[in-house]
C-alpha atoms as a PDB file:
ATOM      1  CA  UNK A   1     116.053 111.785 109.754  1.00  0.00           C
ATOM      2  CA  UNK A   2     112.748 112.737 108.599  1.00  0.00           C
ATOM      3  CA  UNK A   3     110.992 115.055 110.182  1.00  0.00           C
ATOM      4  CA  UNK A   4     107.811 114.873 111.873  1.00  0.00           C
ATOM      5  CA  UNK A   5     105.721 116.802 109.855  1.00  0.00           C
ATOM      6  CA  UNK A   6     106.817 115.137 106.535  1.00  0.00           C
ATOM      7  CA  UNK A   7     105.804 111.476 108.342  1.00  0.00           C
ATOM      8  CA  UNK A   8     102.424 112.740 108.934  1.00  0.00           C
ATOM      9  CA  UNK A   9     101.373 114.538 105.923  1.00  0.00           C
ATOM     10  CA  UNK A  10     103.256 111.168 104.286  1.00  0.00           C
ATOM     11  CA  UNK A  11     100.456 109.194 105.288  1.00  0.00           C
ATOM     12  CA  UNK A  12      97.661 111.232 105.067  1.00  0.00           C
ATOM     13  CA  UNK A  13      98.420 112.201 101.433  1.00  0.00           C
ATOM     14  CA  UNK A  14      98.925 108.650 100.712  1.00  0.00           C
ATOM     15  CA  UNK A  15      95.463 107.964 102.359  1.00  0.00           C
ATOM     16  CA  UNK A  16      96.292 105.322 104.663  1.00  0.00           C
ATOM     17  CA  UNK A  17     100.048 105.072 103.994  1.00  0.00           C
ATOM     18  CA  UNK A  18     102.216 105.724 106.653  1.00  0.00           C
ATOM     19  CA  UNK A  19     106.271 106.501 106.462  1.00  0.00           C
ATOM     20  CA  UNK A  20     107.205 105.708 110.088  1.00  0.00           C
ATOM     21  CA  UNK A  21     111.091 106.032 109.480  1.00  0.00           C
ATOM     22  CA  UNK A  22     114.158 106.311 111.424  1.00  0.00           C
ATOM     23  CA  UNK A  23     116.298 105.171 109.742  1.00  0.00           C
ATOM     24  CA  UNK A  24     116.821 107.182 106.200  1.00  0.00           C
ATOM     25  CA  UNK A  25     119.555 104.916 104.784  1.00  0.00           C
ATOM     26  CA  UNK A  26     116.832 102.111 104.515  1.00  0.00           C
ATOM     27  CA  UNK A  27     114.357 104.449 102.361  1.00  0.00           C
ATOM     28  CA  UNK A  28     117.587 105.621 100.128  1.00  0.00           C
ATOM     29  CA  UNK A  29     118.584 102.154  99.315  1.00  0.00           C
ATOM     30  CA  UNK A  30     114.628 101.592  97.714  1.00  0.00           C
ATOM     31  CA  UNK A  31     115.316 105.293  96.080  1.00  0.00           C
ATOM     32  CA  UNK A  32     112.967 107.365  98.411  1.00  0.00           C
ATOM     33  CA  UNK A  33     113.497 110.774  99.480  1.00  0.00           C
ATOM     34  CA  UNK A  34     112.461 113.296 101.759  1.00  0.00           C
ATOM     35  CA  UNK A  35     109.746 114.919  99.484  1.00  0.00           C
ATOM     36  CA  UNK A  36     108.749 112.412  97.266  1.00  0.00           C
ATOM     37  CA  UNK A  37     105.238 110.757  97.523  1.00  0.00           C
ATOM     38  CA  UNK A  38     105.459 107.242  99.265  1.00  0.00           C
ATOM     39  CA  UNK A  39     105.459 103.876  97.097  1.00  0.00           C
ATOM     40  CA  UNK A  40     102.268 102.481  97.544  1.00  0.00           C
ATOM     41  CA  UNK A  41      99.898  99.977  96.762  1.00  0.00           C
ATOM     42  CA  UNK A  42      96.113 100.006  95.949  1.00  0.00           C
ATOM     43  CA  UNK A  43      92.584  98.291  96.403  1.00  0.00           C
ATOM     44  CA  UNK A  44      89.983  99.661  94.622  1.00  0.00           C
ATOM     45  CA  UNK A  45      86.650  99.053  94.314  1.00  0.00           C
ATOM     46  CA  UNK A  46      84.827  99.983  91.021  1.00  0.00           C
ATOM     47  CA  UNK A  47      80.910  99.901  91.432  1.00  0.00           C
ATOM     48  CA  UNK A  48      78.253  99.966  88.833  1.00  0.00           C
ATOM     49  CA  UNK A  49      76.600 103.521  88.735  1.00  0.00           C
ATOM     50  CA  UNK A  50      72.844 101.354  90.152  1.00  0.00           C
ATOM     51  CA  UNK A  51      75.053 100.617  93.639  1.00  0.00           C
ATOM     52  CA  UNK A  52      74.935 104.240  94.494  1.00  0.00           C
ATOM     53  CA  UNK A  53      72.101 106.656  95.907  1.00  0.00           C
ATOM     54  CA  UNK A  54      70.258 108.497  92.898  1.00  0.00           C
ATOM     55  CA  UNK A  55      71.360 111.388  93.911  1.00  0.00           C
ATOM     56  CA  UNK A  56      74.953 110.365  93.565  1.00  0.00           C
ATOM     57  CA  UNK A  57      74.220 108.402  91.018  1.00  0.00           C
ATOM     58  CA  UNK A  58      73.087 111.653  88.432  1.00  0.00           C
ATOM     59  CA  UNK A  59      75.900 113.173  90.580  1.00  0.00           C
ATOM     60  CA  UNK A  60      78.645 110.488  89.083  1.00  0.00           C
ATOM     61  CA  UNK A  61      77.040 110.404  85.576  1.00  0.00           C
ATOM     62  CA  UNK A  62      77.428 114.248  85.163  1.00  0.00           C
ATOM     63  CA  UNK A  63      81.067 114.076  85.808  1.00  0.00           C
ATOM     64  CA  UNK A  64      82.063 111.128  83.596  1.00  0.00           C
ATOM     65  CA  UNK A  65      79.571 113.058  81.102  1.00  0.00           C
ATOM     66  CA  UNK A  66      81.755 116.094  81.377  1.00  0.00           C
ATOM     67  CA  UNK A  67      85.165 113.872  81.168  1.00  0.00           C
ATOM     68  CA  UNK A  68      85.979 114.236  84.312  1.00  0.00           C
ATOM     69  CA  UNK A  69      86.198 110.578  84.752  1.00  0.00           C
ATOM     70  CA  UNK A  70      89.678 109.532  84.889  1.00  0.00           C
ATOM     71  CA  UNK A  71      91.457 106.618  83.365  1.00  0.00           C
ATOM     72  CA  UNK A  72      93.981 104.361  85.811  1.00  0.00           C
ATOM     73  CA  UNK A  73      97.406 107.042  84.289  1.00  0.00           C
ATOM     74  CA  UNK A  74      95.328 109.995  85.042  1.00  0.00           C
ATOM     75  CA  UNK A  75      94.005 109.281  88.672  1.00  0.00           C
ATOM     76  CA  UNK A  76      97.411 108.423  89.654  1.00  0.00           C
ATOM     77  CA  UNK A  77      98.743 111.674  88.569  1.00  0.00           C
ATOM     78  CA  UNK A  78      96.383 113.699  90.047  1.00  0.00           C
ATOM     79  CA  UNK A  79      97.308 111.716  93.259  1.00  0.00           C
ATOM     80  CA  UNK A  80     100.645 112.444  92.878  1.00  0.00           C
ATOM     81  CA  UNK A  81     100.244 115.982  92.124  1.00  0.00           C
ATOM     82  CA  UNK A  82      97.625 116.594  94.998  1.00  0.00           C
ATOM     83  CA  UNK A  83      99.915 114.735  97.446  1.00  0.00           C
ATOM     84  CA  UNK A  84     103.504 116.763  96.232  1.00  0.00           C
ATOM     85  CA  UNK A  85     101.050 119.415  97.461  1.00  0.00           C
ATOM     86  CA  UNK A  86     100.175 118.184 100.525  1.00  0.00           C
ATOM     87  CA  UNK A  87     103.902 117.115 101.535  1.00  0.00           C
ATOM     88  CA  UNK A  88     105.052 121.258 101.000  1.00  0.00           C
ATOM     89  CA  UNK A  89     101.377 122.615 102.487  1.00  0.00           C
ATOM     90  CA  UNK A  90     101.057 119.727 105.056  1.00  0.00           C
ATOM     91  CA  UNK A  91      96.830 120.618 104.144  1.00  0.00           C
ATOM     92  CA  UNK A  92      95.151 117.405 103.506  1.00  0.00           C
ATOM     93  CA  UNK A  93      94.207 116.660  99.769  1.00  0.00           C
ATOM     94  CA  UNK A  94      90.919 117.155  98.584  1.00  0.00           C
ATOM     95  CA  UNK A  95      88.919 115.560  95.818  1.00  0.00           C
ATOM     96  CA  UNK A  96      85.884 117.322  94.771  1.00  0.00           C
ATOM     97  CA  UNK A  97      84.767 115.149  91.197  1.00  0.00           C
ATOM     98  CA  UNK A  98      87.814 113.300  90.982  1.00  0.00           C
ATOM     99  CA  UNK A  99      86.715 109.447  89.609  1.00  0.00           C
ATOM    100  CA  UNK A 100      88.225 106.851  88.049  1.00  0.00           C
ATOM    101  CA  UNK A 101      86.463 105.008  85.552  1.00  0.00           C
ATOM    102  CA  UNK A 102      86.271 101.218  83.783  1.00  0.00           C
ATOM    103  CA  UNK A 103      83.268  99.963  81.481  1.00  0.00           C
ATOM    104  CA  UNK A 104      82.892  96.183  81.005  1.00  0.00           C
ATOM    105  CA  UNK A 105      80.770  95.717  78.056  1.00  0.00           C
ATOM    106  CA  UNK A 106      78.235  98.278  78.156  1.00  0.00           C
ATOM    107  CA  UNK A 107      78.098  99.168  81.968  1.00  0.00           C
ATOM    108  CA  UNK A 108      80.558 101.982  83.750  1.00  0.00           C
ATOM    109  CA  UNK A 109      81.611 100.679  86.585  1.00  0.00           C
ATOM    110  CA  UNK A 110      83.172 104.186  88.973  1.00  0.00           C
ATOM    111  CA  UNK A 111      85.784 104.389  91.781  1.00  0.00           C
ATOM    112  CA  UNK A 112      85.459 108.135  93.609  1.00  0.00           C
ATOM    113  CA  UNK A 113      89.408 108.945  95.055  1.00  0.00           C
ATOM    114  CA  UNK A 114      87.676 109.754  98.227  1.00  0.00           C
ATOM    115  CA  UNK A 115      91.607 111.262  99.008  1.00  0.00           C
ATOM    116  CA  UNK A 116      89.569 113.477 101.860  1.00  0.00           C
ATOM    117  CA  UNK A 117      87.902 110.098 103.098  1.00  0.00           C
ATOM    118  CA  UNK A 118      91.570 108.281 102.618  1.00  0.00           C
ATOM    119  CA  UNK A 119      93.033 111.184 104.705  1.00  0.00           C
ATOM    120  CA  UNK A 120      90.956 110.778 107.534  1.00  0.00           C
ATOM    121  CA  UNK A 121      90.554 107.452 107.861  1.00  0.00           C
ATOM    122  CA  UNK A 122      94.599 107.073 107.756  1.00  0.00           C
ATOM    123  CA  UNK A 123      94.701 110.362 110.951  1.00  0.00           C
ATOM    124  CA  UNK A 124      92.223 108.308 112.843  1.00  0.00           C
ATOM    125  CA  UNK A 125      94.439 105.248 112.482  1.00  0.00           C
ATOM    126  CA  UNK A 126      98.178 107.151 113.158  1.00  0.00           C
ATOM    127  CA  UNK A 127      95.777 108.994 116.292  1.00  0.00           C
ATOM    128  CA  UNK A 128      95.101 105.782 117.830  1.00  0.00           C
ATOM    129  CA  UNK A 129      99.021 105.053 117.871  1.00  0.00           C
ATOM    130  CA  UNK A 130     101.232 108.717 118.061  1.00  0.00           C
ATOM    131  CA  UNK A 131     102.090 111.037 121.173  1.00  0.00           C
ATOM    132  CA  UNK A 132     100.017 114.211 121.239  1.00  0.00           C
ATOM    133  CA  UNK A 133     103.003 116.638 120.955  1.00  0.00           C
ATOM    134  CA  UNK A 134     103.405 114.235 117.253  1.00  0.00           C
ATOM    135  CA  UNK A 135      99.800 115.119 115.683  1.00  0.00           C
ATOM    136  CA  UNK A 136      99.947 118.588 116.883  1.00  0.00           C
ATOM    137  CA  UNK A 137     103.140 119.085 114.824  1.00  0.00           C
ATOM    138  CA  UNK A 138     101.767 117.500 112.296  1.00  0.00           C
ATOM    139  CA  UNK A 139      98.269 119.803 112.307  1.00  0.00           C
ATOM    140  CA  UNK A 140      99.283 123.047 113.886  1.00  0.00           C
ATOM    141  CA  UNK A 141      96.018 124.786 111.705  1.00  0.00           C
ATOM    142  CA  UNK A 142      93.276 124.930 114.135  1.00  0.00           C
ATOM    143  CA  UNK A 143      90.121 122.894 112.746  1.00  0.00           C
ATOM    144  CA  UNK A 144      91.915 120.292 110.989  1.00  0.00           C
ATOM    145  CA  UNK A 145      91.670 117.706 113.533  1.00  0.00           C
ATOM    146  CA  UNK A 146      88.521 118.272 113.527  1.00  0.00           C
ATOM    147  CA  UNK A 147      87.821 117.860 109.495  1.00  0.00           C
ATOM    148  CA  UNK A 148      89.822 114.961 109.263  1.00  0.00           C
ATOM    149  CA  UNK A 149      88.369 113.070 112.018  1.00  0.00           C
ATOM    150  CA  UNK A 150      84.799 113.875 110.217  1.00  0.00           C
ATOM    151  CA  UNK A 151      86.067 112.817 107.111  1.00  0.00           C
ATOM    152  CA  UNK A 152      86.665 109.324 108.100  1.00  0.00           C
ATOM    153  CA  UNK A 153      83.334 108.356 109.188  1.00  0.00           C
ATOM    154  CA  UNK A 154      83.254 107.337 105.379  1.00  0.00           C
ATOM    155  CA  UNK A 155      84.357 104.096 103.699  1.00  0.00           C
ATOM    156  CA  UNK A 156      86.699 104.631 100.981  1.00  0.00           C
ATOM    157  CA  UNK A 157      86.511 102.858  97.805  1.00  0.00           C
ATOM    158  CA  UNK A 158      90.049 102.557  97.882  1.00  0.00           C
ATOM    159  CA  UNK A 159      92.700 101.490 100.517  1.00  0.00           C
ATOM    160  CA  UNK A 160      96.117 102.195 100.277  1.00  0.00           C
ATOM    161  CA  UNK A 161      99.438 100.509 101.716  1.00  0.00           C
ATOM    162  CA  UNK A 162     103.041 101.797 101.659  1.00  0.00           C
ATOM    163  CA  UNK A 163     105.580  99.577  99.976  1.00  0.00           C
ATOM    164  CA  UNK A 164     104.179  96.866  99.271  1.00  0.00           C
ATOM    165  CA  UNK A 165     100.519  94.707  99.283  1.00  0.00           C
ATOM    166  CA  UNK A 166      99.627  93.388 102.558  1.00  0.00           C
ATOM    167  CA  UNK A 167      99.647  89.649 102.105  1.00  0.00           C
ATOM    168  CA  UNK A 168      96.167  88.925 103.250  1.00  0.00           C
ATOM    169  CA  UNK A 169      95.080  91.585 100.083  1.00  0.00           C
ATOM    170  CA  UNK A 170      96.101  88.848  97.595  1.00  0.00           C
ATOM    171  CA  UNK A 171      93.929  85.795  98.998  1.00  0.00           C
ATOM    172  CA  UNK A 172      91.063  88.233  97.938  1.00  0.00           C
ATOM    173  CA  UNK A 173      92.050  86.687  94.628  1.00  0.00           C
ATOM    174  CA  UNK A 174      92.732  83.585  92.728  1.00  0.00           C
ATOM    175  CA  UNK A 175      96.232  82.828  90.665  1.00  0.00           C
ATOM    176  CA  UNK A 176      94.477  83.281  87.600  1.00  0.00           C
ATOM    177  CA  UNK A 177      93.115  86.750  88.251  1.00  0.00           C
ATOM    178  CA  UNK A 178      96.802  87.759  88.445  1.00  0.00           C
ATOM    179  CA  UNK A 179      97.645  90.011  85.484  1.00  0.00           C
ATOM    180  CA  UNK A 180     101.317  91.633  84.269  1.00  0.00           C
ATOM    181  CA  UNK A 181     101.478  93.854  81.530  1.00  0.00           C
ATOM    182  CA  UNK A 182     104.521  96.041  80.230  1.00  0.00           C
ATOM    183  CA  UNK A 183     103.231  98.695  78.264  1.00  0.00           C
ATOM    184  CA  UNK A 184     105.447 100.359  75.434  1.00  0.00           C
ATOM    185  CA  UNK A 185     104.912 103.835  76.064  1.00  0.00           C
ATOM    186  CA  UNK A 186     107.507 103.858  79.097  1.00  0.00           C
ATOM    187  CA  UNK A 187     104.820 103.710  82.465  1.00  0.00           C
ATOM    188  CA  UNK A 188     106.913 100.730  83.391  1.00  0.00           C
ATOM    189  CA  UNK A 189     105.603  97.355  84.124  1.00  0.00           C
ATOM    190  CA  UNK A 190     102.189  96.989  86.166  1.00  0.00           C
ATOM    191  CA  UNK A 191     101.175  93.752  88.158  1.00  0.00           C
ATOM    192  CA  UNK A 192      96.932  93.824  88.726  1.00  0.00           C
ATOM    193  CA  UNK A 193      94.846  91.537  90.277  1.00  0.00           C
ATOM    194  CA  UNK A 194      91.045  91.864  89.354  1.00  0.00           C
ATOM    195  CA  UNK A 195      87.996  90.329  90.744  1.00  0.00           C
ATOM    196  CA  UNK A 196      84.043  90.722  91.534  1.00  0.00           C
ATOM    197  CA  UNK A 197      83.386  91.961  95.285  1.00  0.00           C
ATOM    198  CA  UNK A 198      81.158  88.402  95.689  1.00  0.00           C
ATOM    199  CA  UNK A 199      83.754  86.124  95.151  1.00  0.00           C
ATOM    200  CA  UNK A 200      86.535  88.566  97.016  1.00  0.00           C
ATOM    201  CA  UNK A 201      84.410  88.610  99.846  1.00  0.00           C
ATOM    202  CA  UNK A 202      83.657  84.670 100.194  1.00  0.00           C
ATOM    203  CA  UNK A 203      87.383  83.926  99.570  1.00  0.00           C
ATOM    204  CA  UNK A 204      88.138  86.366 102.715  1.00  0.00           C
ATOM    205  CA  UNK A 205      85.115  84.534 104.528  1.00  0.00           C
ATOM    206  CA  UNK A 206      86.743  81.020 103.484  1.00  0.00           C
ATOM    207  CA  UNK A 207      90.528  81.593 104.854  1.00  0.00           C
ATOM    208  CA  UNK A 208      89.398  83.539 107.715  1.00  0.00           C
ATOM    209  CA  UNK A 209      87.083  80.395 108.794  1.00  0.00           C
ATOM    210  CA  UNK A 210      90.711  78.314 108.304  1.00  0.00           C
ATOM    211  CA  UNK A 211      92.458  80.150 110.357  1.00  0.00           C
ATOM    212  CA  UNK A 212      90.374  80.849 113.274  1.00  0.00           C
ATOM    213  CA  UNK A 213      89.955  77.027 113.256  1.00  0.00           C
ATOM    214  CA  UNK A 214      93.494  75.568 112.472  1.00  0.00           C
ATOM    215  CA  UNK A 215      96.078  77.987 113.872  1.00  0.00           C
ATOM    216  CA  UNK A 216      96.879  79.493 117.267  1.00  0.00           C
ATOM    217  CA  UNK A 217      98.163  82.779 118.530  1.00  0.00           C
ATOM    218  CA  UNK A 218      96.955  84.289 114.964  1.00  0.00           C
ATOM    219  CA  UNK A 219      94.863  87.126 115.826  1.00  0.00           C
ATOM    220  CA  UNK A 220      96.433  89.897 113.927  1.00  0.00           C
ATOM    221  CA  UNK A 221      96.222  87.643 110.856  1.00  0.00           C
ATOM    222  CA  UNK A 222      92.521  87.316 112.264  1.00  0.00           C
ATOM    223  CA  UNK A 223      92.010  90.841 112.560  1.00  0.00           C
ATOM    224  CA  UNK A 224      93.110  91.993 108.952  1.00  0.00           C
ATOM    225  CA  UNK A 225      91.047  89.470 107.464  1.00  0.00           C
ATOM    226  CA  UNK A 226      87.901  90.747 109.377  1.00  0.00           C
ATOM    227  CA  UNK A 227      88.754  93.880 108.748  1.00  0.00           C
ATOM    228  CA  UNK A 228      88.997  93.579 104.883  1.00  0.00           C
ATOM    229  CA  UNK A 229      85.622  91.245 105.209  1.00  0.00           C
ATOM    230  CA  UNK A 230      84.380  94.336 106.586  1.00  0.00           C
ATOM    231  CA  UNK A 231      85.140  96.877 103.635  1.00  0.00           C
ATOM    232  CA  UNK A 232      83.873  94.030 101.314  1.00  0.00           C
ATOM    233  CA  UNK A 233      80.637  93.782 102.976  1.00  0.00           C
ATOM    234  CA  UNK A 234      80.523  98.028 102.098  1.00  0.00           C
ATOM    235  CA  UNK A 235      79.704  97.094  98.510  1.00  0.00           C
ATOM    236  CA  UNK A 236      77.766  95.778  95.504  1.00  0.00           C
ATOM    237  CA  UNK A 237      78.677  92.193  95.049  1.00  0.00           C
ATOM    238  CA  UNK A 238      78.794  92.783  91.511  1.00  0.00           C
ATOM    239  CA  UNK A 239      81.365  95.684  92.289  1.00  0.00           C
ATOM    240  CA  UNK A 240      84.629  94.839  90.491  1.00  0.00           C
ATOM    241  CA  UNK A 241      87.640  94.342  92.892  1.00  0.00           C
ATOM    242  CA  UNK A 242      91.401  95.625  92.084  1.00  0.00           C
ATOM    243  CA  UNK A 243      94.769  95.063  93.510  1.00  0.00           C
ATOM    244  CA  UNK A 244      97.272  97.527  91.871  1.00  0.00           C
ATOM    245  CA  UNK A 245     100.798  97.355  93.045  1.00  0.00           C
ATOM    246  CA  UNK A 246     100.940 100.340  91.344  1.00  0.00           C
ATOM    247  CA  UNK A 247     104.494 102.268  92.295  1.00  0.00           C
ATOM    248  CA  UNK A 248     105.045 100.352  94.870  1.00  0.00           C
ATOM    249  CA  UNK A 249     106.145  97.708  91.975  1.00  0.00           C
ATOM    250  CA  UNK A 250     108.418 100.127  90.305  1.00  0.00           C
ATOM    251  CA  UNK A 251     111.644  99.734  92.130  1.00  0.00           C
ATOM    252  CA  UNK A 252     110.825  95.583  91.036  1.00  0.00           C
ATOM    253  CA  UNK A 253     111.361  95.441  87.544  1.00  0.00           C
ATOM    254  CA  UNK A 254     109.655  93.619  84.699  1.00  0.00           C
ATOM    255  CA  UNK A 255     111.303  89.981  85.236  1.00  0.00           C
ATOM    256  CA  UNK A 256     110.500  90.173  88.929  1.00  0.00           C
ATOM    257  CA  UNK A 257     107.260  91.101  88.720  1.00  0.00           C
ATOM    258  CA  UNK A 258     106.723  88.602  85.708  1.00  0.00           C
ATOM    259  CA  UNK A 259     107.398  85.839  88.225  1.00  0.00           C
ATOM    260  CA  UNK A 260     105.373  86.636  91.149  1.00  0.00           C
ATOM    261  CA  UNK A 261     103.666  84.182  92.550  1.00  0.00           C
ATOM    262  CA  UNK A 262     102.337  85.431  95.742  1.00  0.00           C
ATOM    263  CA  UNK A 263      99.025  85.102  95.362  1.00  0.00           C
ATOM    264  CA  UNK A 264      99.406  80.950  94.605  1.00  0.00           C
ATOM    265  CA  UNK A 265     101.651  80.391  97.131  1.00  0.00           C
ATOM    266  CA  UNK A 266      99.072  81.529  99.650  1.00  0.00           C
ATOM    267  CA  UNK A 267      96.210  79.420  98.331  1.00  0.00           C
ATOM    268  CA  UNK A 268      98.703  76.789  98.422  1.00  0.00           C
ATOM    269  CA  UNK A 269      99.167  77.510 102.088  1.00  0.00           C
ATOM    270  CA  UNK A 270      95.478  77.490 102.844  1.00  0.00           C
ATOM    271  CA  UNK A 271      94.685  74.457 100.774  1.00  0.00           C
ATOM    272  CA  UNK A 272      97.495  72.759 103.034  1.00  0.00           C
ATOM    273  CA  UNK A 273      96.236  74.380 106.424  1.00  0.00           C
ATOM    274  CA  UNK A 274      92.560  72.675 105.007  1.00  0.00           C
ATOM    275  CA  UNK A 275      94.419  69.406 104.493  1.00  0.00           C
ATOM    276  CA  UNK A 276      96.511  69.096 107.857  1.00  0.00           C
ATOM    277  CA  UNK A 277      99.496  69.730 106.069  1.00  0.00           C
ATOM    278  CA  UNK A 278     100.987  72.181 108.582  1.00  0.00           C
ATOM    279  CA  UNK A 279     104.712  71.637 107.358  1.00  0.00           C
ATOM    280  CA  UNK A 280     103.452  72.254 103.238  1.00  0.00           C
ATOM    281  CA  UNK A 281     101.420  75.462 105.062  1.00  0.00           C
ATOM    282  CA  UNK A 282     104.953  76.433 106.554  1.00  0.00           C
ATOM    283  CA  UNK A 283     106.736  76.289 103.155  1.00  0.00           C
ATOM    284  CA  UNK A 284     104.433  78.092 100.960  1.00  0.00           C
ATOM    285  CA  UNK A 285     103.728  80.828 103.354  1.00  0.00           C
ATOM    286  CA  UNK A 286     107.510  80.805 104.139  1.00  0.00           C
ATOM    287  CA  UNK A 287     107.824  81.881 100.130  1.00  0.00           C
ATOM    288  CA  UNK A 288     105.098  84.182  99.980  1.00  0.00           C
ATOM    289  CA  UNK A 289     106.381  86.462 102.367  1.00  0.00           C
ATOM    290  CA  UNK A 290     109.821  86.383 100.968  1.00  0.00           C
ATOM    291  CA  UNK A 291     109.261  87.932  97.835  1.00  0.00           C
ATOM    292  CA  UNK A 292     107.989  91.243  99.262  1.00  0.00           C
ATOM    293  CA  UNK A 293     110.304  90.863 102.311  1.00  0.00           C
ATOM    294  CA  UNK A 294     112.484  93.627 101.235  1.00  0.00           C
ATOM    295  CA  UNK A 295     109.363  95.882 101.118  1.00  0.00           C
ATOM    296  CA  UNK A 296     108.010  94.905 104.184  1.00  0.00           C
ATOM    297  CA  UNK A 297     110.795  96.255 106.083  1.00  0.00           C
ATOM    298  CA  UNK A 298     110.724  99.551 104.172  1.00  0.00           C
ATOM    299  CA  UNK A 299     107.394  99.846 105.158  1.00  0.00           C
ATOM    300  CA  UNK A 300     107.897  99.057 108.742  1.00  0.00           C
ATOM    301  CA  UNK A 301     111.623 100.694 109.116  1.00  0.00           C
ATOM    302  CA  UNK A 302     111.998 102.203 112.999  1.00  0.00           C
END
């Protein structure tokens, strides 16, 4: 059994991920251990330099002038590295000038880790839900409550799932956004999804309309949909929008990744929820959630 203070840090270090586990046979079959950072999956939002304050703006420049702006391989190991860290310290990670870069044409386009923001967003969320005696194990060092909960008054610029992709992350995106790639030099294979913030956030706007019309007894579905509307609404429209599987895709494999198709068989759902078609919206959910079933239950395990 894990222990408690392992779950917590867990999630914190994974900035929204959360380990809630009981049951350790289910993480070894997916090849977790005790110690190792949690699978996850990630939404990013890269914004042109002109979406931020001047001040942060010359702030942001400076750094990727210095190199300290990170390509996709980099960021992720200083995640790693921060949260191995965290998992032996159980201290929170911090990210003072830690970015992540992509330029399209001639125009950077930024992502700040924000793993302090991450952190405190995910304690506020595991606060709302664990026994006292829980986060007091988990934060024995007087103050840290405190930091954490002041930390996630911000809105990260990336959000971060255990396992797997929520499914309502992919209708963010179109099938053709979908991207797999299986690089030579031995990262393993990567499944991306990339958009604009604009068109993200009136896809979101479109299904949740669908829903709150056509179906009943749907307000969780409801909920995460707002919610992600929300974080959409937190940025430049011409902000680009990610979906990295990221390691939660390792443990697939190339050919299984190759043949995801997720992201189509929800738009296929909504298009038949838009048409009447409630049995054809049955079906094509019915697959979608069966390809990342295994997962799901990882990252739900109690």
């Amino acid at each position: 059994m894990t222990s408690v203070p392992l779950t917590v840090v867990a999630r914190l270090a994974a900035g929204g991920a959360v380990l809630r586990c009981r049951r350790s046979h289910r993480l070894a079959l997916s090849g977790y251990r005790p110690g190792m950072p949690v699978p996850r999956a990630q939404l990013k939002v890269f914004a042109p330099l002109t979406a931020f304050p001047e001040p942060e703006q010359a702030r942001l420049r400076a750094e990727v002038a210095e190199g300290r702006g990170l390509s996709r391989s980099r960021a992720h190991e200083i995640e790693e590295r921060r949260l191995r860290v965290a998992l032996r310290t159980g201290r929170a990670p911090t990210s003072p000038g830690v970015v992540q870069v992509r330029r399209v044409a001639d125009e950077l386009m930024v992502c700040p880790l924000d793993l302090e923001t991450r952190a405190g967003v995910a304690w506020s969320v595991l606060a709302a839900s664990a026994p006292t005696p829980l986060l007091d194990a988990a934060l024995p060092e007087p103050g840290a409550k405190t930091r954490l909960e002041r930390a996630a008054s911000g809105i990260p610029q990336v959000l971060d799932h255990p396992f797997h992709a929520p499914l309502h992350w992919f209708l963010a995106f179109s099938p053709g956004e979908q991207r797999f790639t299986d690089p030579p030099e031995g990262r393993g294979p990567r499944l991306t999804h990339l958009t604009t913030v604009g068109q993200a956030a009136t896809r979101v706007e479109r299904v949740l309309e669908v829903v709150e019309e056509v179906l009943v007894d749907a307000e969780e579905v409801v909920l995460a949909l707002a919610e992600l509307g929300v974080w959409l609404d937190a940025f430049d429209p011409l902000s680009l929008l990610e979906l990295d599987h990221g390691t939660a895709a390792r443990a697939r494999g190339a050919a299984s990744l190759r043949r995801d198709t997720t992201c189509a068989q929800l738009w296929r759902a909504v298009e038949a929820l838009e048409d009447g078609d409630d049995h054809a919206a049955a079906v094509a959910y019915a697959a979608a959630r069966a390809f990342w079933s295994r997962e799901r239950a990882l990252s739900s395990a109690s």
